[in-house]
N, C-alpha and C. Protein backbone atom coordinates (compact mmCIF):
# COMPACT_ATOMS: atom_id res chain seq x y z
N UNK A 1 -121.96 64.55 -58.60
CA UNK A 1 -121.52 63.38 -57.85
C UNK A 1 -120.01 63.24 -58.03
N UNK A 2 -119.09 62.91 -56.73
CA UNK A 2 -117.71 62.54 -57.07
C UNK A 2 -117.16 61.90 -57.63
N UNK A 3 -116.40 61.75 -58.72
CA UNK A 3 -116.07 60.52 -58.74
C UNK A 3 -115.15 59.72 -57.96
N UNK A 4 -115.18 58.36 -58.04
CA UNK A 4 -114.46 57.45 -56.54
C UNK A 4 -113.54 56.94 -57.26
N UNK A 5 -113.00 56.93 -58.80
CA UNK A 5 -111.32 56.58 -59.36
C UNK A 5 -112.11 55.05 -59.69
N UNK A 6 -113.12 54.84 -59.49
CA UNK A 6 -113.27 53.20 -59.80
C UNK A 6 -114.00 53.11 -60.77
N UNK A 7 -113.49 52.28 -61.98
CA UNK A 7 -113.78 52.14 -63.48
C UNK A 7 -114.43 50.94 -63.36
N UNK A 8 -115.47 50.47 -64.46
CA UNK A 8 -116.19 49.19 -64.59
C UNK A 8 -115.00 48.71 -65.22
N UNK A 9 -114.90 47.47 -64.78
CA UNK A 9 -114.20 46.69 -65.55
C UNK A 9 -114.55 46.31 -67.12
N UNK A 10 -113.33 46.08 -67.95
CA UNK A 10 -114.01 46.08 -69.14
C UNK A 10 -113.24 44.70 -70.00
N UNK A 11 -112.71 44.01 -69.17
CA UNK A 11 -112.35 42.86 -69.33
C UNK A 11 -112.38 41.85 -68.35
N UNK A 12 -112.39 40.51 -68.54
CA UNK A 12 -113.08 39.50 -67.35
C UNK A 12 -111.49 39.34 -66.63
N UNK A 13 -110.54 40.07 -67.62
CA UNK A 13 -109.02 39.36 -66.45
C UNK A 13 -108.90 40.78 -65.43
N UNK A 14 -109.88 41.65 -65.75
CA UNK A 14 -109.50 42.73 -64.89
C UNK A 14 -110.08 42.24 -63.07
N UNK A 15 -109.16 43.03 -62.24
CA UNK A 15 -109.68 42.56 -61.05
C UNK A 15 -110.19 44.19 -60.40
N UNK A 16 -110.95 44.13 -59.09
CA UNK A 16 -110.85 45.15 -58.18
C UNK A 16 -109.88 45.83 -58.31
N UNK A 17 -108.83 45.78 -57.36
CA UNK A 17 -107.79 46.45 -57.50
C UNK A 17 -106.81 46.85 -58.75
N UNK A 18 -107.32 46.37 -59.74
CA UNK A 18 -106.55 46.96 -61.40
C UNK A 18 -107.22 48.24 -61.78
N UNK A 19 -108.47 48.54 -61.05
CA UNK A 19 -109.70 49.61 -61.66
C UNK A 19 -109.70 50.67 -61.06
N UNK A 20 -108.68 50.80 -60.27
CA UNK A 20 -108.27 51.96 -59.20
C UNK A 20 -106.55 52.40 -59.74
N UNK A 21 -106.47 53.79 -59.47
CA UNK A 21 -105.19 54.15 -59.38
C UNK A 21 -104.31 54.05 -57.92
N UNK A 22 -104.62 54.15 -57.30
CA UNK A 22 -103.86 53.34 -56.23
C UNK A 22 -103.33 51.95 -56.60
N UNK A 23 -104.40 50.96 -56.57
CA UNK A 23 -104.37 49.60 -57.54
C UNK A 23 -103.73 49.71 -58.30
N UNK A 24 -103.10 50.27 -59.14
CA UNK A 24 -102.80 50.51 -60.28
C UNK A 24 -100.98 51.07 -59.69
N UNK A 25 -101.01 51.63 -59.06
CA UNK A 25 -99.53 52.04 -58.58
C UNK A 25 -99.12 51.26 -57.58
N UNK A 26 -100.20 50.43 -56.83
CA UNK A 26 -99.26 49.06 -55.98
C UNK A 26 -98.82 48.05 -57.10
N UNK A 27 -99.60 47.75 -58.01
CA UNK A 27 -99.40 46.69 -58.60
C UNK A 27 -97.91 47.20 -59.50
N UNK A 28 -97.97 48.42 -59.66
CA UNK A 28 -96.35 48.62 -60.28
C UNK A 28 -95.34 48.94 -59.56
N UNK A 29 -95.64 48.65 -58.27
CA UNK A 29 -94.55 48.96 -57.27
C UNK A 29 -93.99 47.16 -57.26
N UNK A 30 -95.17 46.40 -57.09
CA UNK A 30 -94.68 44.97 -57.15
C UNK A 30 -93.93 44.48 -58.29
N UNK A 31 -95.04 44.64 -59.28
CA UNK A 31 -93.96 44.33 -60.80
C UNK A 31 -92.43 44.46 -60.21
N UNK A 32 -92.21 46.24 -60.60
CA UNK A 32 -90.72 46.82 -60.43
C UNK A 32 -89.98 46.04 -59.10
N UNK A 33 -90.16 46.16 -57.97
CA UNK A 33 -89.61 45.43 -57.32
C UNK A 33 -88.97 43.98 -57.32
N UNK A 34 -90.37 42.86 -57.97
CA UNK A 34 -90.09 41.82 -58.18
C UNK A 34 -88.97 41.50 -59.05
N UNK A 35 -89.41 42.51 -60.45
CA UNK A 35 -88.60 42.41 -62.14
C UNK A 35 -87.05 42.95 -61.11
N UNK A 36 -86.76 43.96 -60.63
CA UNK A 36 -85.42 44.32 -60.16
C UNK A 36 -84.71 43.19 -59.61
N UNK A 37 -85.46 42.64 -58.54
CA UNK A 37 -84.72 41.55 -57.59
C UNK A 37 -84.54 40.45 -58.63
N UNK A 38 -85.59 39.96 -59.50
CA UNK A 38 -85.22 38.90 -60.31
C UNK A 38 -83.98 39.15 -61.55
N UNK A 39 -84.17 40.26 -62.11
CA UNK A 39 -83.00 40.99 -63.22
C UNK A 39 -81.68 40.90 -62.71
N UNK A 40 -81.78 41.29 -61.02
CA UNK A 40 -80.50 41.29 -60.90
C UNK A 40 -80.03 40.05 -60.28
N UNK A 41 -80.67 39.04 -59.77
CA UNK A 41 -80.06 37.37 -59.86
C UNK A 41 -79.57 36.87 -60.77
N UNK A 42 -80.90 37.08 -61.68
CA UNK A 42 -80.78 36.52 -62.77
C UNK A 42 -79.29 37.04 -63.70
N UNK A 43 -78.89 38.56 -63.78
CA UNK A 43 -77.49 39.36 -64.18
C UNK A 43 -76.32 38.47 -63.54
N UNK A 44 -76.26 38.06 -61.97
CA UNK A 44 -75.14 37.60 -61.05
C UNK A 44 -75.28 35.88 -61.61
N UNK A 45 -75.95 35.29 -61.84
CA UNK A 45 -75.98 34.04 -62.25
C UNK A 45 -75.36 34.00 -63.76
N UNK A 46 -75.40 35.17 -64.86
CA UNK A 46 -75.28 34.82 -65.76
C UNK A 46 -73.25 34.89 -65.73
N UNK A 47 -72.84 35.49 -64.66
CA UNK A 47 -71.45 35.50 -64.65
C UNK A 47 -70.74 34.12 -64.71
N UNK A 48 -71.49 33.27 -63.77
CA UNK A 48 -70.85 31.63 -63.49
C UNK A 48 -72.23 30.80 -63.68
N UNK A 49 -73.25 30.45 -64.66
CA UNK A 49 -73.65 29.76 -65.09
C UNK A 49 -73.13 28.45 -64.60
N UNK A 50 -71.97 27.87 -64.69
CA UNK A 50 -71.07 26.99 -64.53
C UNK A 50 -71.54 26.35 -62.90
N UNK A 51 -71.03 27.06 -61.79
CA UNK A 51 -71.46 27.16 -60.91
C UNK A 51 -72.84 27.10 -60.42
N UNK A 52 -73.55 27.59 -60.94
CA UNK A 52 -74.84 27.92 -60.05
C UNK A 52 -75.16 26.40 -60.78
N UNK A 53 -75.10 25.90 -61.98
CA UNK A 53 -75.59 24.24 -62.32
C UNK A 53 -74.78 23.15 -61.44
N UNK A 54 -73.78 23.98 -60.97
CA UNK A 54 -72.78 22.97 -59.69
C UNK A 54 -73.81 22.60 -58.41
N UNK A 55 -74.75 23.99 -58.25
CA UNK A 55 -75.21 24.08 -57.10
C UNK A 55 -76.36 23.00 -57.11
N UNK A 56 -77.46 23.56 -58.48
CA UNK A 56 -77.77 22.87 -58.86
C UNK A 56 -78.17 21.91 -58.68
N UNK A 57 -76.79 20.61 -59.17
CA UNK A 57 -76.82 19.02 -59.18
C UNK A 57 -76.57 18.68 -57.65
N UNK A 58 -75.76 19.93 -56.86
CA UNK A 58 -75.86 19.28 -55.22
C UNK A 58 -77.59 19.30 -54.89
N UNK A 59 -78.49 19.38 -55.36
CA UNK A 59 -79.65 19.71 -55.17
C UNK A 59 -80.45 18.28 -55.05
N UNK A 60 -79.89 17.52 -56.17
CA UNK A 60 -79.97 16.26 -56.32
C UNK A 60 -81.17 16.64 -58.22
N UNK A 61 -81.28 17.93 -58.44
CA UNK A 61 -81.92 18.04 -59.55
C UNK A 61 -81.78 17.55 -61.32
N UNK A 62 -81.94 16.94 -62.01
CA UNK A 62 -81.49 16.71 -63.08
C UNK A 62 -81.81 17.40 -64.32
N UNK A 63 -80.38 17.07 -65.09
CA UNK A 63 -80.05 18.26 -66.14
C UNK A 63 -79.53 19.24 -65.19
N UNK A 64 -78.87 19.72 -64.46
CA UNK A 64 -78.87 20.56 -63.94
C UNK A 64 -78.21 22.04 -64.66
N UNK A 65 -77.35 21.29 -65.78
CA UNK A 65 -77.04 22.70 -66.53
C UNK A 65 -78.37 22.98 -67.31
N UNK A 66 -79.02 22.44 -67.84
CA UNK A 66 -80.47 22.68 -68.17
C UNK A 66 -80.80 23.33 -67.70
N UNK A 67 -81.18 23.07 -66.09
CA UNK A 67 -82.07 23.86 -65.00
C UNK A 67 -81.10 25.01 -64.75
N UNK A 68 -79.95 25.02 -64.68
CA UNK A 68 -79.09 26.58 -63.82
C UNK A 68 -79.44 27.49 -65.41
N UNK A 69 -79.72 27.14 -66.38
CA UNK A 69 -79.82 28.00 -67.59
C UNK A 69 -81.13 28.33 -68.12
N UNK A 70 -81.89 27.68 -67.98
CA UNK A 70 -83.00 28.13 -67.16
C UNK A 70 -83.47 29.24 -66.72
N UNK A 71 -83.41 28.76 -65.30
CA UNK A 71 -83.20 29.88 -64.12
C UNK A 71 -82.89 30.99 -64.59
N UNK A 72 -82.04 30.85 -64.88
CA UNK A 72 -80.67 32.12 -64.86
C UNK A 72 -81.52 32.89 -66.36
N UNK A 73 -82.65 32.77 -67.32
CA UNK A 73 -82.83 33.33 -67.95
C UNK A 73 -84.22 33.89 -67.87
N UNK A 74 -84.68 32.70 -67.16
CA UNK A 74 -86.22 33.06 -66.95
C UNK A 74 -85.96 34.40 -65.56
N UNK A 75 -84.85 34.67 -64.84
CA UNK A 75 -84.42 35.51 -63.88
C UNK A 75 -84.64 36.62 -64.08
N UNK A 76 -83.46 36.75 -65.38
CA UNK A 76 -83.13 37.72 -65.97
C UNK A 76 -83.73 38.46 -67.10
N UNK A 77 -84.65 37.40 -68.02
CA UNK A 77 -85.58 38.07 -68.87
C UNK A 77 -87.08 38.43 -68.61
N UNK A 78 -87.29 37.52 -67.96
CA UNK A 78 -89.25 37.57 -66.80
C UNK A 78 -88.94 38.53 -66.02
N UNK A 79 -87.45 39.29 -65.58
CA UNK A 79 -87.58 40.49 -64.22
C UNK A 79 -87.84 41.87 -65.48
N UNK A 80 -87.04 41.64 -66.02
CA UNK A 80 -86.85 42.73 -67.51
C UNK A 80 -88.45 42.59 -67.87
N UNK A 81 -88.97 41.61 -68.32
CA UNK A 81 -90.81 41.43 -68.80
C UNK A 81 -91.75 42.10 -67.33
N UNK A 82 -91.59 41.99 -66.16
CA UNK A 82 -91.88 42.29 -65.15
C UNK A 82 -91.82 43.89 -64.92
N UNK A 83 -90.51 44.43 -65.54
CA UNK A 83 -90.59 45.90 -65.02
C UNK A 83 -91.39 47.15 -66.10
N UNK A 84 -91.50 45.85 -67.21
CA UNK A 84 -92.09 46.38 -68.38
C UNK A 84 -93.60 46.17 -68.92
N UNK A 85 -93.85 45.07 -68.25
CA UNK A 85 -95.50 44.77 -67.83
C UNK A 85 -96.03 44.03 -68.82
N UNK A 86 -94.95 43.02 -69.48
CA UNK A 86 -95.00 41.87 -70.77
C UNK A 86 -95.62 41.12 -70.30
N UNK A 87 -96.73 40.32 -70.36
CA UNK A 87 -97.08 38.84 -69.96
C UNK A 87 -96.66 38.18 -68.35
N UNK A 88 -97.43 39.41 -67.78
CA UNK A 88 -97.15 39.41 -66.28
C UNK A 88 -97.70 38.37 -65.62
N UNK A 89 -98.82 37.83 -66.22
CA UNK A 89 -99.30 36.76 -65.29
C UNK A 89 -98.55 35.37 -65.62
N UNK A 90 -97.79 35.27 -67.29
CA UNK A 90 -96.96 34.23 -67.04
C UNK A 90 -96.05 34.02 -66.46
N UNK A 91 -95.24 35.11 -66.37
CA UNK A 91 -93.74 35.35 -65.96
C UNK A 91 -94.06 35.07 -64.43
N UNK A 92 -95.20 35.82 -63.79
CA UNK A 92 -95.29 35.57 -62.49
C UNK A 92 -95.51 34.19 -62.13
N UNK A 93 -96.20 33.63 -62.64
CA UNK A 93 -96.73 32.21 -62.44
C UNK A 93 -95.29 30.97 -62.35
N UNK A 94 -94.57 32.03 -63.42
CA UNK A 94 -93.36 31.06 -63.55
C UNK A 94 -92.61 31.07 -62.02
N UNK A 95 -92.43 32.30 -62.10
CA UNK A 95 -91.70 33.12 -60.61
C UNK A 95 -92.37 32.16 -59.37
N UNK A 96 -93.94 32.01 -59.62
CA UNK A 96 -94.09 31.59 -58.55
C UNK A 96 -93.77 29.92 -58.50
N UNK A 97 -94.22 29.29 -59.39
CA UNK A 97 -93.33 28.10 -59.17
C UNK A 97 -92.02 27.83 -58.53
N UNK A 98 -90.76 28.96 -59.40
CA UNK A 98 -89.56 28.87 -59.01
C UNK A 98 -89.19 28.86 -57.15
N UNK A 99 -90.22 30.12 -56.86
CA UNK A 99 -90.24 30.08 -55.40
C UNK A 99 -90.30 29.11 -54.48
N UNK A 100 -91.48 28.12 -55.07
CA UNK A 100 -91.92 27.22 -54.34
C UNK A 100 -90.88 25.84 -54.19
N UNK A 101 -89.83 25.77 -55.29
CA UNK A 101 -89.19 25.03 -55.43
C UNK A 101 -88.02 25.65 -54.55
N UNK A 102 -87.52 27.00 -54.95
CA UNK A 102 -86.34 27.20 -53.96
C UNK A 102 -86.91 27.33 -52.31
N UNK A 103 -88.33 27.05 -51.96
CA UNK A 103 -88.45 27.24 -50.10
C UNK A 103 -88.21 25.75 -49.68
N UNK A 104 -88.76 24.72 -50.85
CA UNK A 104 -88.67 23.34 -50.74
C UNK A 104 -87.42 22.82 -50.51
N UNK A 105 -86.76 23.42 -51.84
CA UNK A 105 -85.00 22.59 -52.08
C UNK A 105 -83.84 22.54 -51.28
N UNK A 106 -84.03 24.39 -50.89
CA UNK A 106 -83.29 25.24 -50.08
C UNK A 106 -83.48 25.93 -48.81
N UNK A 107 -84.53 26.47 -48.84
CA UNK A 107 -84.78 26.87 -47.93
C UNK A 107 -85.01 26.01 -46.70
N UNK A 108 -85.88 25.48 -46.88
CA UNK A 108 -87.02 24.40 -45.66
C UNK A 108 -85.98 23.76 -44.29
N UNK A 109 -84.69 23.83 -44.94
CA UNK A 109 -83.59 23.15 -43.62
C UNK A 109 -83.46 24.47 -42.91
N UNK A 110 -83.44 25.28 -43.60
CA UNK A 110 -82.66 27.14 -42.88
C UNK A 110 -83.84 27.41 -42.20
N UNK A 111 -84.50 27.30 -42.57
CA UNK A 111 -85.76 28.15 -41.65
C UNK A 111 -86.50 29.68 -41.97
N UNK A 112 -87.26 29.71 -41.66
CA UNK A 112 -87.66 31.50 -42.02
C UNK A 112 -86.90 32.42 -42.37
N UNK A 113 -86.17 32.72 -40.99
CA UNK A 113 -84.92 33.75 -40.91
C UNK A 113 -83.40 32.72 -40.39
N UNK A 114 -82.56 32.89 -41.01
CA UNK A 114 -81.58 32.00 -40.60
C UNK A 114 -80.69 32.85 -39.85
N UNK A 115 -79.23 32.46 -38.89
CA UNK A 115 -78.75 32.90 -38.31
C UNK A 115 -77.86 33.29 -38.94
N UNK A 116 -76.86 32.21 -40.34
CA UNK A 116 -76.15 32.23 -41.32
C UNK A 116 -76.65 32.70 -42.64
N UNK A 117 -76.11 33.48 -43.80
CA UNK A 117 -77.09 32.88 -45.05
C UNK A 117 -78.32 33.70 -45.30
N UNK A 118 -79.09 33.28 -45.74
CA UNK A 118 -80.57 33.62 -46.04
C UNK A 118 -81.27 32.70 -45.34
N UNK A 119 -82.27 33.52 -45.08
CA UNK A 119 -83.44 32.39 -44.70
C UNK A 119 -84.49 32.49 -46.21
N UNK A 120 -85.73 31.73 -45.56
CA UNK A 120 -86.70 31.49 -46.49
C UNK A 120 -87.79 32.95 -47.04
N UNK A 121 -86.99 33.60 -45.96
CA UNK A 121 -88.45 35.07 -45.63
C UNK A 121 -88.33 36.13 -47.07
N UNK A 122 -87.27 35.89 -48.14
CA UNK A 122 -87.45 36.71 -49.51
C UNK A 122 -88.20 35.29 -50.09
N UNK A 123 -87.71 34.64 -50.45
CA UNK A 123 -88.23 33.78 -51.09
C UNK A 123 -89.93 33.68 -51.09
N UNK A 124 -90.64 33.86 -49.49
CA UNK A 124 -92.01 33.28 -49.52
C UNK A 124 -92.28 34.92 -49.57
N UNK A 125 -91.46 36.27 -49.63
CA UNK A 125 -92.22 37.21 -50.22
C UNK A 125 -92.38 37.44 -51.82
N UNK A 126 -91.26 36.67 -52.26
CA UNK A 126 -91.14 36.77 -53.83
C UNK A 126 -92.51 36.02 -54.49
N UNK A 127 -92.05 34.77 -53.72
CA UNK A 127 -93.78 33.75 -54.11
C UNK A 127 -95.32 34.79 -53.95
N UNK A 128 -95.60 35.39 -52.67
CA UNK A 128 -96.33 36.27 -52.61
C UNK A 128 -96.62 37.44 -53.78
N UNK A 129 -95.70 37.89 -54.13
CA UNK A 129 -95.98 39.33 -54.93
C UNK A 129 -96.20 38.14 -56.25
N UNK A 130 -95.62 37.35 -56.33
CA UNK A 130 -95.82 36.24 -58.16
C UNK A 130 -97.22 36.42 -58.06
N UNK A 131 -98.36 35.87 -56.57
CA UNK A 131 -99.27 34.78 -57.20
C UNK A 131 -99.81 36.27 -56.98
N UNK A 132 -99.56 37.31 -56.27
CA UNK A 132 -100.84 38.64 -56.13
C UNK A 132 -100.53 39.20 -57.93
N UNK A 133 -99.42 38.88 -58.20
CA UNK A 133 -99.24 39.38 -59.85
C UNK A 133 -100.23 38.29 -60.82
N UNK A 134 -100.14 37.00 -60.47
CA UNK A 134 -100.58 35.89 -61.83
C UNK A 134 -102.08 36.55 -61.09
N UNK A 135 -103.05 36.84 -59.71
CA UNK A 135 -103.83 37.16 -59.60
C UNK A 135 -104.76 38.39 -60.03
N UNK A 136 -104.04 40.04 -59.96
CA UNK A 136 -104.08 41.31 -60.69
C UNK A 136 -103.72 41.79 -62.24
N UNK A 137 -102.82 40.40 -62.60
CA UNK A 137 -102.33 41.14 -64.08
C UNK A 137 -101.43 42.41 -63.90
N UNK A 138 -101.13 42.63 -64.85
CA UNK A 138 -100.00 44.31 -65.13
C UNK A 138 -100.19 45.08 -64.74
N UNK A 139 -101.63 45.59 -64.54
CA UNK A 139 -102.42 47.15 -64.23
C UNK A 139 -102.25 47.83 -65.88
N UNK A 140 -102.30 49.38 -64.98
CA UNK A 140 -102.34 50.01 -66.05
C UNK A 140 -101.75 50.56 -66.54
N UNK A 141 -100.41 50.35 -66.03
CA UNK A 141 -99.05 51.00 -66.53
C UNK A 141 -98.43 49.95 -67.20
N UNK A 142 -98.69 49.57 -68.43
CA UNK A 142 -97.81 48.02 -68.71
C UNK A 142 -98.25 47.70 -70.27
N UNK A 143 -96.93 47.16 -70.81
CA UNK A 143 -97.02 46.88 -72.16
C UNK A 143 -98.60 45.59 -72.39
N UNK A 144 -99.23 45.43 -71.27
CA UNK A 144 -99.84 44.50 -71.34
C UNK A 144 -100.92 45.13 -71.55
N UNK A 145 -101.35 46.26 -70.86
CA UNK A 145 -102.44 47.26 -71.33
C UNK A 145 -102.12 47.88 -72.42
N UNK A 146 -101.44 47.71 -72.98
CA UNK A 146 -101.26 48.57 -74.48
C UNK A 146 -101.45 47.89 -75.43
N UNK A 147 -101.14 46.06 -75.27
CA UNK A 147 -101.87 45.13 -76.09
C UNK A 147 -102.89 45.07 -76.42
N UNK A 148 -103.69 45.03 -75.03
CA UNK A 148 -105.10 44.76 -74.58
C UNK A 148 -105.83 46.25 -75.23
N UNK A 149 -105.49 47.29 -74.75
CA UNK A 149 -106.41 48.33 -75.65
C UNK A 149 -105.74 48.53 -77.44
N UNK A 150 -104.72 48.01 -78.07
CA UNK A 150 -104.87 47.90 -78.98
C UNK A 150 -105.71 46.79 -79.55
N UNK A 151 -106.32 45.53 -78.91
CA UNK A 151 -107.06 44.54 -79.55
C UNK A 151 -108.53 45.25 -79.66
N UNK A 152 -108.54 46.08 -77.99
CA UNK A 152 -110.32 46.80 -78.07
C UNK A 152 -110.45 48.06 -79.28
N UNK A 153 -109.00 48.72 -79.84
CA UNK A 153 -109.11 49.96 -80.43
C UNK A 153 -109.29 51.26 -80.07
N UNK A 154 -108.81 50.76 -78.54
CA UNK A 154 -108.72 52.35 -78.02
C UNK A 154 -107.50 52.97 -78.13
């Protein structure tokens, strides 16, 4: 009989698509992608900190150096945890919050695609790949599976 690449799951956070190698190489195409785009905001924010909490308080947000420092770390260290497959479903979860706040704050006047600027259309893909990440977990390329089979002893 062939085999079809599809493993019983052997944990309840495992999903369908984690039990496949395909599954298993989309889900690290998202990670990497996501962790890159966020690493490198998160890198350009850490230049003017100063600024981006300027932007910030035009937001009408409070603390705003709080929040631009923040940001600017959860960016830069959750994209780095992301390309490395650390605690993917938090980092994502975080990610996806952040999203939802920058389509709200920022985005929602610009529109989808703007004529000037950015529009909203990275943002609601960034939110996307977060919640398909807080949904799949790391896969199987990820410091998160290396946790997880060191707790089982494989």
């Amino acid at each position: 009989m062939e085999d079809s690449g599809v493993r019983a799951a052997t944990t309840p956070r495992e999903t369908a698509l984690s039990r496949t190698w395909s599954g298993d190489i989309a889900i690290l195409a998202l990670r990497l992608a996501m962790g890159v785009v966020f690493t490198y905001h998160g890198w350009l924010k850490l230049d003017d900190v100063s600024g981006f909490a300027g932007f910030v308080d035009s937001l009408g947000i409070p603390a705003p150096t709080f929040v631009a420092y923040v940001v600017t770390y959860l960016e830069l260290l959750g994209g780095v945890a992301l390309i490395i497959g650390l605690a993917t479903r938090y980092v994502a979860a975080l990610f996806a919050i952040e999203m939802v706040f920058t389509t709200v704050l920022v985005k929602l006047d610009v529109g989808l695609i703007a004529t000037e600027g950015a529009g909203a259309e990275l943002d609601i893909l960034l939110l996307a790949i977060a919640l398909s990440l807080v949904l799949t977990g790391a896969g199987r390329w990820s410091v998160d599976a290396l946790i997880v089979g060191r707790r089982r002893g494989t």
